[in-house]
C-alpha atoms as a PDB file:
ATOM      1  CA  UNK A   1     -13.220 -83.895   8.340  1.00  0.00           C
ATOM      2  CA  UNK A   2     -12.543 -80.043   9.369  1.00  0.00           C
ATOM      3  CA  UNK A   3     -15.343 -78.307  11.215  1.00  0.00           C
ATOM      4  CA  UNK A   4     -15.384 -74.284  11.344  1.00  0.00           C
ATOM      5  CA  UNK A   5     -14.733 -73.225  14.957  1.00  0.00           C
ATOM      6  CA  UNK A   6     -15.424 -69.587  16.435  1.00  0.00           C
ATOM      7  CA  UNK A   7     -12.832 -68.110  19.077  1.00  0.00           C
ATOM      8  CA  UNK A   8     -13.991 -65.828  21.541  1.00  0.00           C
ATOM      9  CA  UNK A   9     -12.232 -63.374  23.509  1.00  0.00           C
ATOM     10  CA  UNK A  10     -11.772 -64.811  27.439  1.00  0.00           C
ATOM     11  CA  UNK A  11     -12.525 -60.953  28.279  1.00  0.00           C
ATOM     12  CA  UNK A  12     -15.274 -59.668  26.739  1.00  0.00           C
ATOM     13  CA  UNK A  13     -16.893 -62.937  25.395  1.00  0.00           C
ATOM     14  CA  UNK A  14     -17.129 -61.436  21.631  1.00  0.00           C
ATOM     15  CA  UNK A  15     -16.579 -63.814  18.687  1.00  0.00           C
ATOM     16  CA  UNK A  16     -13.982 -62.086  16.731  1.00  0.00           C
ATOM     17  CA  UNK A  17     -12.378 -64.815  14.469  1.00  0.00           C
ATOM     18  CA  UNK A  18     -13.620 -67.830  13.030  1.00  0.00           C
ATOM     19  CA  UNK A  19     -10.935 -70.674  11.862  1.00  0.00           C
ATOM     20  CA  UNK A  20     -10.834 -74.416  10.987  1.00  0.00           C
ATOM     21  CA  UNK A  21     -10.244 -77.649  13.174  1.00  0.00           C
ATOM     22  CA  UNK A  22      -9.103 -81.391  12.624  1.00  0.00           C
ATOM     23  CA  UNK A  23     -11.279 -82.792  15.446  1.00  0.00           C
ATOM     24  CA  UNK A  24      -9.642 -86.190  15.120  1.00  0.00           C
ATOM     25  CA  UNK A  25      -5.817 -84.948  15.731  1.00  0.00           C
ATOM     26  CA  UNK A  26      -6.868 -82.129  18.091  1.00  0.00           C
ATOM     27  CA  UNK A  27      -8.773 -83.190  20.362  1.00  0.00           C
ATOM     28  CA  UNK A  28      -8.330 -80.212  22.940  1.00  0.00           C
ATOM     29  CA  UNK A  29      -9.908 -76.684  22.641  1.00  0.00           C
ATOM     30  CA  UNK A  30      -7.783 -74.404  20.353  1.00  0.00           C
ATOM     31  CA  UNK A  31      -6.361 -71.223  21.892  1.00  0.00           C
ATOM     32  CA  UNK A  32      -4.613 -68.487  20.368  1.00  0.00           C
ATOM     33  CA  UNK A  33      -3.814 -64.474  21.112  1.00  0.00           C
ATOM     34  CA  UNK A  34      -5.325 -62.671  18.368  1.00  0.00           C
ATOM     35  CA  UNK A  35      -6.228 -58.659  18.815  1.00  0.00           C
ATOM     36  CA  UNK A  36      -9.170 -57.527  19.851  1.00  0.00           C
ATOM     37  CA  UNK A  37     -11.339 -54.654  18.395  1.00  0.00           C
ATOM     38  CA  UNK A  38     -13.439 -54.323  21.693  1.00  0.00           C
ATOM     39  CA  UNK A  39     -10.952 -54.570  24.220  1.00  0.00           C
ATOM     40  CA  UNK A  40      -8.189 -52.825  22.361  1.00  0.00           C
ATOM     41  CA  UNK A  41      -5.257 -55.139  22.134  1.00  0.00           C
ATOM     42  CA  UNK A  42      -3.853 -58.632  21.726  1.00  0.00           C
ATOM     43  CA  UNK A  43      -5.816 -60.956  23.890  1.00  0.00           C
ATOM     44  CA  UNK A  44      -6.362 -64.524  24.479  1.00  0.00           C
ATOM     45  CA  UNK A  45      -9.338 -66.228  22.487  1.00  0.00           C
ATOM     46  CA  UNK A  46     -10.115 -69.333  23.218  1.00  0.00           C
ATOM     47  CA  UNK A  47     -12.532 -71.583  20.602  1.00  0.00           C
ATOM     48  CA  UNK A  48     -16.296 -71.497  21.245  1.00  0.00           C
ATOM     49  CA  UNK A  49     -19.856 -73.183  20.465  1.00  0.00           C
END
């Protein structure tokens, strides 16, 4: 019932953090500020493909 989902950084496009994801109760794209390594701070990532 949970699928893993990567987030990406809306910056630099890097996939930093990988979580999981009811897809029947949340329907929309998760988004979340987590820190960045690349960028060099606390930025928004938003879940990717």
């Amino acid at each position: 019932m949970r699928d893993i989902v990567q987030l990406l950084c809306t910056e630099c496009k890097r996939k930093n953090y990988t979580t999981t994801k009811n897809k029947r109760t949340t329907t929309g794209k998760l988004e979340f500020k987590k820190h960045c390594r690349s960028c060099g701070g606390h930025k928004l990532h938003r879940e990717g493909k």
